[in-house]
N, C-alpha and C. Protein backbone atom coordinates (compact mmCIF):
# COMPACT_ATOMS: atom_id res chain seq x y z
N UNK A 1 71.41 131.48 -142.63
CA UNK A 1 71.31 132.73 -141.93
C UNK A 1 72.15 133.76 -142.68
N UNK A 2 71.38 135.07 -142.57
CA UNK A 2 72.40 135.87 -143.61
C UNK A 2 72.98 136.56 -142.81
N UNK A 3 74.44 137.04 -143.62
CA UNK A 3 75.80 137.66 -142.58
C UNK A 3 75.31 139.21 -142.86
N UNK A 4 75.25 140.03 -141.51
CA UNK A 4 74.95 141.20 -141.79
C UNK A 4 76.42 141.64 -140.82
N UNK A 5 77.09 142.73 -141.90
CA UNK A 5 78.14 143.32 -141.57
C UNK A 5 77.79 144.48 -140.41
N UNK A 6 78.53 144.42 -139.25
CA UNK A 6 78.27 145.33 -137.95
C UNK A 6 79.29 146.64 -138.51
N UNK A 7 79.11 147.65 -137.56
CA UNK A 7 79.53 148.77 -137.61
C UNK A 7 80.86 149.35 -136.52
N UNK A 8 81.68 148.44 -136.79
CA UNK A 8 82.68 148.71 -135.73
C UNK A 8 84.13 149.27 -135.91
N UNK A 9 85.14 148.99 -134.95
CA UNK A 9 86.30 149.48 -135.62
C UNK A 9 87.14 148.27 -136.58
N UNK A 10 86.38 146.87 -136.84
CA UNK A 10 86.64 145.82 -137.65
C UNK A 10 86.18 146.07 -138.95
N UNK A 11 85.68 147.03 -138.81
CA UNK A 11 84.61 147.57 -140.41
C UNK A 11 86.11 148.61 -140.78
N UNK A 12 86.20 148.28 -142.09
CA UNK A 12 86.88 149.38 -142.86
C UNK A 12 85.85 149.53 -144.34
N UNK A 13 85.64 150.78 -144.36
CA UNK A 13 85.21 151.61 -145.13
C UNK A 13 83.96 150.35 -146.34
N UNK A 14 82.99 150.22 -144.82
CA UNK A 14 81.87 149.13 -145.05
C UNK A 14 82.30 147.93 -145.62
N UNK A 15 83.17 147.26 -145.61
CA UNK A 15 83.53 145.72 -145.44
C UNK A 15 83.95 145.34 -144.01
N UNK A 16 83.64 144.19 -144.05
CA UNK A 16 84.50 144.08 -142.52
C UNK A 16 85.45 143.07 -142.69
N UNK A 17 86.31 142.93 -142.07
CA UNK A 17 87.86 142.93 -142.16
C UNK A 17 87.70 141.09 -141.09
N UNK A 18 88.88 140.26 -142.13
CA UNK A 18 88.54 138.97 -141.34
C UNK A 18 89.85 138.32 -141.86
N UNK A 19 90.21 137.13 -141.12
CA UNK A 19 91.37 136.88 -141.99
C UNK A 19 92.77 137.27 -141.28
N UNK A 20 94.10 137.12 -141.78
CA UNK A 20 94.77 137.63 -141.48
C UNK A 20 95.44 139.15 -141.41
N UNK A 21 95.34 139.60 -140.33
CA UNK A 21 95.09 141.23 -140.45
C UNK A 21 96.38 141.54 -139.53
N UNK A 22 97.90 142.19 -139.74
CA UNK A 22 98.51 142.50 -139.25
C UNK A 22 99.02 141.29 -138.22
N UNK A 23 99.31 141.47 -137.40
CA UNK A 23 99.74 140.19 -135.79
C UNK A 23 98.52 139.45 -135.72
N UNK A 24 97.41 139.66 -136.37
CA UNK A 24 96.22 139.20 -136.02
C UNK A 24 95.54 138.10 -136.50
N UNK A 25 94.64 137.66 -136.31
CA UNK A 25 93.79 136.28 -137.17
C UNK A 25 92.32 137.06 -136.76
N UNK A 26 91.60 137.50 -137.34
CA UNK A 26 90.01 137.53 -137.00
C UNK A 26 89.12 136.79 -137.82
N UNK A 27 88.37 136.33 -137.08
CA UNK A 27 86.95 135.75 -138.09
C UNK A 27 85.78 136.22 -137.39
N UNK A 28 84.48 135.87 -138.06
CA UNK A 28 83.38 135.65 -136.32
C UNK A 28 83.16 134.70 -136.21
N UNK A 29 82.53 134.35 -134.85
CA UNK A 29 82.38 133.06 -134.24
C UNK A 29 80.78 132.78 -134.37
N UNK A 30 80.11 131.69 -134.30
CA UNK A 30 79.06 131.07 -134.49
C UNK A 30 77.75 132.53 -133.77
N UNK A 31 78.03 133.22 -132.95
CA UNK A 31 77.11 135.13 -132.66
C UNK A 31 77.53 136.13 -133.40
N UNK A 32 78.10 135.85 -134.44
CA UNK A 32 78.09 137.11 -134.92
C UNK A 32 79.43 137.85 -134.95
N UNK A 33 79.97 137.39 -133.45
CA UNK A 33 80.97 138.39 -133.23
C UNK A 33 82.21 138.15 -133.67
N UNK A 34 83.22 139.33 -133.67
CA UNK A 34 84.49 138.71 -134.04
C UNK A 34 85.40 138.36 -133.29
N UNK A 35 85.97 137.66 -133.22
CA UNK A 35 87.34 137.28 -132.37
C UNK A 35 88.50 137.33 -132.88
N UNK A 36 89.28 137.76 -132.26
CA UNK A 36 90.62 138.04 -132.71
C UNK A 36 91.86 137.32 -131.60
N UNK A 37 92.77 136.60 -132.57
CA UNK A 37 93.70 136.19 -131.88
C UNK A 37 95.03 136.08 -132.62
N UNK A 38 96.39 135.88 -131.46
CA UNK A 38 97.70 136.25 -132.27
C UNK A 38 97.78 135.27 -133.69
N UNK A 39 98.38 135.87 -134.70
CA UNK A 39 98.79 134.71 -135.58
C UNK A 39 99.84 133.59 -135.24
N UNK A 40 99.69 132.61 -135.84
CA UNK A 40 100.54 131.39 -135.30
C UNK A 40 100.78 131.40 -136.78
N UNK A 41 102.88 130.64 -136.58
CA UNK A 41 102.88 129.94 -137.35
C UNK A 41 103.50 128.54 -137.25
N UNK A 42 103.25 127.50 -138.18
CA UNK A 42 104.02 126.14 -138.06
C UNK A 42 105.77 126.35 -137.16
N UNK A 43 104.67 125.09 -136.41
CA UNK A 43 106.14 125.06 -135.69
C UNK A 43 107.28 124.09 -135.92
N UNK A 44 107.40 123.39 -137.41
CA UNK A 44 107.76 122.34 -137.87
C UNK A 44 107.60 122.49 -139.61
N UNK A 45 108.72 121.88 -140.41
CA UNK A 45 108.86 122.42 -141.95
C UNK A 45 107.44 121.42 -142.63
N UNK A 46 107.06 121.59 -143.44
CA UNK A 46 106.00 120.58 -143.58
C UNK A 46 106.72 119.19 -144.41
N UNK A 47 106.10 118.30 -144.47
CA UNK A 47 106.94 116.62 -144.25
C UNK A 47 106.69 116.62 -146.05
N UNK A 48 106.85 115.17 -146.12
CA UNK A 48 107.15 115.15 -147.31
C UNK A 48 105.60 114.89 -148.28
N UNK A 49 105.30 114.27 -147.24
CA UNK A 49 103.70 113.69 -148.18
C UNK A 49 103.00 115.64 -148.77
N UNK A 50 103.22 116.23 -147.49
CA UNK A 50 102.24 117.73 -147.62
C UNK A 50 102.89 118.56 -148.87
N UNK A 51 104.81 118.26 -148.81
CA UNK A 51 105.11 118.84 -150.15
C UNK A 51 104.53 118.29 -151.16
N UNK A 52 104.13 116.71 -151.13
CA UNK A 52 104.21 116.00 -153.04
C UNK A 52 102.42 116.66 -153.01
N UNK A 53 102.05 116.92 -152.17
CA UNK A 53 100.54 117.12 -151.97
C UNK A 53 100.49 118.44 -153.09
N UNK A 54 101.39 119.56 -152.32
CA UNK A 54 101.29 120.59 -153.35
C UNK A 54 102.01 120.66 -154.28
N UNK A 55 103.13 120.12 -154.38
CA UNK A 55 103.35 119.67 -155.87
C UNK A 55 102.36 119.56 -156.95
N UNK A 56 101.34 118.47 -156.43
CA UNK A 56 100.46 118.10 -157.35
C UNK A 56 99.28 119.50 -157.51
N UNK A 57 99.19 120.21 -156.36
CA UNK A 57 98.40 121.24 -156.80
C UNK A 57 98.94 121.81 -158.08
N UNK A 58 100.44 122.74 -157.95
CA UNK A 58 101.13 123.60 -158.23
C UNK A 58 101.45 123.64 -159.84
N UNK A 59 101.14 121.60 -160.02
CA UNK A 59 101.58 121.22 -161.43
C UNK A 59 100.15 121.87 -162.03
N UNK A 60 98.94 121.74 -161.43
CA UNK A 60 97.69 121.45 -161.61
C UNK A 60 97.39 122.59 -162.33
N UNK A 61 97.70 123.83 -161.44
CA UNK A 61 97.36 125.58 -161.91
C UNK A 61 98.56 125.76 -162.86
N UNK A 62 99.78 125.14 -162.64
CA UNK A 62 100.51 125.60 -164.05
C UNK A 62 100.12 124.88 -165.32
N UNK A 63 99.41 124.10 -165.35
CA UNK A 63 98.55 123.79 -166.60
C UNK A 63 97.72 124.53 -166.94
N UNK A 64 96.68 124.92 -165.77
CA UNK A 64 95.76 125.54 -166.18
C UNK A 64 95.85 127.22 -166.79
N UNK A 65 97.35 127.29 -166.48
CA UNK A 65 97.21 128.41 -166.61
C UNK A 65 98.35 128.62 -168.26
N UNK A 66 98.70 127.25 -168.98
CA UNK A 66 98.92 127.12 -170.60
C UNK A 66 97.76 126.72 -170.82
N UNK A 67 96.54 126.29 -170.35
CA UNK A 67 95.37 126.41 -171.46
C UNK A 67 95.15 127.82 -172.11
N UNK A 68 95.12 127.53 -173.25
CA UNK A 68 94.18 128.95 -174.02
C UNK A 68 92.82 129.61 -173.41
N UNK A 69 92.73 130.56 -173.34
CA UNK A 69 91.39 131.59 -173.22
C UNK A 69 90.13 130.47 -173.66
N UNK A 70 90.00 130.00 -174.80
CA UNK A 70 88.97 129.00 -175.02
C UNK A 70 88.83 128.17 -174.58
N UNK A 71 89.81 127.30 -174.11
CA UNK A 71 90.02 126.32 -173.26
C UNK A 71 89.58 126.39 -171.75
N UNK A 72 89.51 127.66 -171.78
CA UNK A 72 89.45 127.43 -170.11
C UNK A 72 87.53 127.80 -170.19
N UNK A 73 87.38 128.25 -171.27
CA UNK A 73 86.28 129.25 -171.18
C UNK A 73 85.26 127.73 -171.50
N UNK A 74 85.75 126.89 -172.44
CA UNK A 74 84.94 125.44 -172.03
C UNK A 74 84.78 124.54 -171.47
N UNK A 75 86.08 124.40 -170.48
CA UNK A 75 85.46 124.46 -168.91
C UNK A 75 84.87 125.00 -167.93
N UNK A 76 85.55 126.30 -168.26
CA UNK A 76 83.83 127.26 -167.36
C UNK A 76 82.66 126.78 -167.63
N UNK A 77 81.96 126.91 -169.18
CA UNK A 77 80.72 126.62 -170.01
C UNK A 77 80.04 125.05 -169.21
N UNK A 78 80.92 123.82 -169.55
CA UNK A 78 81.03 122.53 -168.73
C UNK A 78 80.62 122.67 -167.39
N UNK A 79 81.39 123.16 -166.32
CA UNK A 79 80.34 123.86 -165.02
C UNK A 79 79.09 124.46 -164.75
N UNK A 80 79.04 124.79 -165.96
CA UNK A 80 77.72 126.13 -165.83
C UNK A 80 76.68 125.66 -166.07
N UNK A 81 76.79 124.79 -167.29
CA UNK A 81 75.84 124.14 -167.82
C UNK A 81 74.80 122.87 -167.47
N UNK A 82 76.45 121.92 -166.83
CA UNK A 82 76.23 121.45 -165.80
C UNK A 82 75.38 121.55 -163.81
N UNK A 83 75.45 122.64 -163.59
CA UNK A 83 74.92 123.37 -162.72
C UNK A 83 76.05 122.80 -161.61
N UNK A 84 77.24 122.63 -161.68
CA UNK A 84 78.48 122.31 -160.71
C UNK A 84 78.01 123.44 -159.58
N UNK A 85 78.36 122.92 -158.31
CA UNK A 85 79.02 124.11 -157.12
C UNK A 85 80.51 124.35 -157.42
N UNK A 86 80.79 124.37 -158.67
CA UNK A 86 82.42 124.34 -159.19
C UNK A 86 82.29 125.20 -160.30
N UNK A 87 83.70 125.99 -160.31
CA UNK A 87 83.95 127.26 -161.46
C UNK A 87 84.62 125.61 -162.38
N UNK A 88 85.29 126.46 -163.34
CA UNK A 88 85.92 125.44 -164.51
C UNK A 88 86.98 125.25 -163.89
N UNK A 89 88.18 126.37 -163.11
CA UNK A 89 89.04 126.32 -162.52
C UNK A 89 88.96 124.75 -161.82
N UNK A 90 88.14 124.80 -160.73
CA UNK A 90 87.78 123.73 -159.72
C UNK A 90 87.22 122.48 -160.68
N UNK A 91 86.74 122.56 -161.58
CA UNK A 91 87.06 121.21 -162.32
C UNK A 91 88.00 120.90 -162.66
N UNK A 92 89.04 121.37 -163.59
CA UNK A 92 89.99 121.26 -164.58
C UNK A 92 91.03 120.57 -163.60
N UNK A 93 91.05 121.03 -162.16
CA UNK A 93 92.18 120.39 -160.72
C UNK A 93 91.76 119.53 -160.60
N UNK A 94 90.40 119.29 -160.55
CA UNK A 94 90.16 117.80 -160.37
C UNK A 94 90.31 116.87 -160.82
N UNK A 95 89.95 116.82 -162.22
CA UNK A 95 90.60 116.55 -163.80
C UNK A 95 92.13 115.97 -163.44
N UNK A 96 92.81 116.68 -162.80
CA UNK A 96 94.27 116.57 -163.30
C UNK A 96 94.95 116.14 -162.19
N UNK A 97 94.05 116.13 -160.88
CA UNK A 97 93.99 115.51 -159.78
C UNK A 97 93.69 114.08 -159.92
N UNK A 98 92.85 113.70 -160.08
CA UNK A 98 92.37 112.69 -159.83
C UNK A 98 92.23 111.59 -161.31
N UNK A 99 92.77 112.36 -162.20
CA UNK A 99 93.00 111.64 -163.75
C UNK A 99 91.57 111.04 -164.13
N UNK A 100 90.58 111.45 -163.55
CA UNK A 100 88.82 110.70 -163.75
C UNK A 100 88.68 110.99 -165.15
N UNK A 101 88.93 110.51 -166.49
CA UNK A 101 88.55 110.79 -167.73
C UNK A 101 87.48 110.60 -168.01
N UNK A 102 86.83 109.29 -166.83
CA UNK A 102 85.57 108.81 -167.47
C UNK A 102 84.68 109.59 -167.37
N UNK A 103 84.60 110.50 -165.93
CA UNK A 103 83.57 111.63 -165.63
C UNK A 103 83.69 112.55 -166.22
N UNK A 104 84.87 113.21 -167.38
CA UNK A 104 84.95 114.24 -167.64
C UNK A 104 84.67 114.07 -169.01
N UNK A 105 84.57 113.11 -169.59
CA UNK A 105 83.94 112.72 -170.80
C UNK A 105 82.43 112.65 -170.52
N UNK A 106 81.94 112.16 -169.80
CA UNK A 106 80.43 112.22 -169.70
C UNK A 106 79.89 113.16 -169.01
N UNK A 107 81.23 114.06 -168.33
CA UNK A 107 80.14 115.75 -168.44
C UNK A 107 81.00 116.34 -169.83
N UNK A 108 81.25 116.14 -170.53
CA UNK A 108 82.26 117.08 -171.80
C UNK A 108 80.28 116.58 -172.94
N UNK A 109 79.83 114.88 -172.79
CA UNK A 109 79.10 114.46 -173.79
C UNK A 109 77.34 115.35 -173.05
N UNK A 110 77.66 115.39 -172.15
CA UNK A 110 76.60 115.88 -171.28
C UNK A 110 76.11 117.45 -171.84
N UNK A 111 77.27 117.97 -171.81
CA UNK A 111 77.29 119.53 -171.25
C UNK A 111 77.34 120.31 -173.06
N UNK A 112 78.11 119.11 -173.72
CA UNK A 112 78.63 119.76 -175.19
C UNK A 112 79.46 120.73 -175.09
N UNK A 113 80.19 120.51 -174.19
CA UNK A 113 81.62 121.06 -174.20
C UNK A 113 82.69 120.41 -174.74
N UNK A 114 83.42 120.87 -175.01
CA UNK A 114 84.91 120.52 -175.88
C UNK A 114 85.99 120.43 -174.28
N UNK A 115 86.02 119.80 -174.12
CA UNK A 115 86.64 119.21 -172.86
C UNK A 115 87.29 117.43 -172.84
N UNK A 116 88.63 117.38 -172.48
CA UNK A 116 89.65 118.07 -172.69
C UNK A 116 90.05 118.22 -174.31
């Protein structure tokens, strides 16, 4: 179903506004409409498993982000070529997530990308 943006005071200057917005949380709900409610936050520090969790993100994008311009650009290519629902970004985490060499060699032999 396609999202057709309404004309309200949630509309700023023809986008409409969703997300965290001031004290607020809006999205729409399964009609269309939007709902709005206070923001919450954690009521508790997050434990230890949720830190090593993003740890492992955090290591993930600071790699990705010492690859070279080419490097990243043949993992983009690798996605594309591939026809992924994934940018290169969203591979390369996975990659480094999940250490899968074997899949990333047989989309690198697949795709004829230079990966890793």
């Amino acid at each position: 179903m396609a999202h057709q943006p309404t004309t309200n005071l949630t509309s700023l200057f023809g986008t409409v506004v969703w997300g965290d917005f001031g004290p607020l949380t809006l999205y729409r709900d399964h009609r269309g409409q939007i709902t709005a409610y206070a923001k919450t936050y954690p009521e508790k520090p997050p434990s230890p498993d949720q830190l090593a969790n993003r740890a492992r993100f955090t290591a993930a994008a600071t790699a990705w982000n010492a690859l070279t311009p080419q490097k990243r650009e043949q993992w983009a290519l690798a996605a594309r070529v591939a026809s992924l629902c994934a940018h290169g970004y969203d591979l390369f985490v996975h990659w480094q997530l999940t250490g899968d060499a074997a899949a990333i060699a047989t989309l690198a032999r697949q795709t004829g990308a230079s990966i890793p």
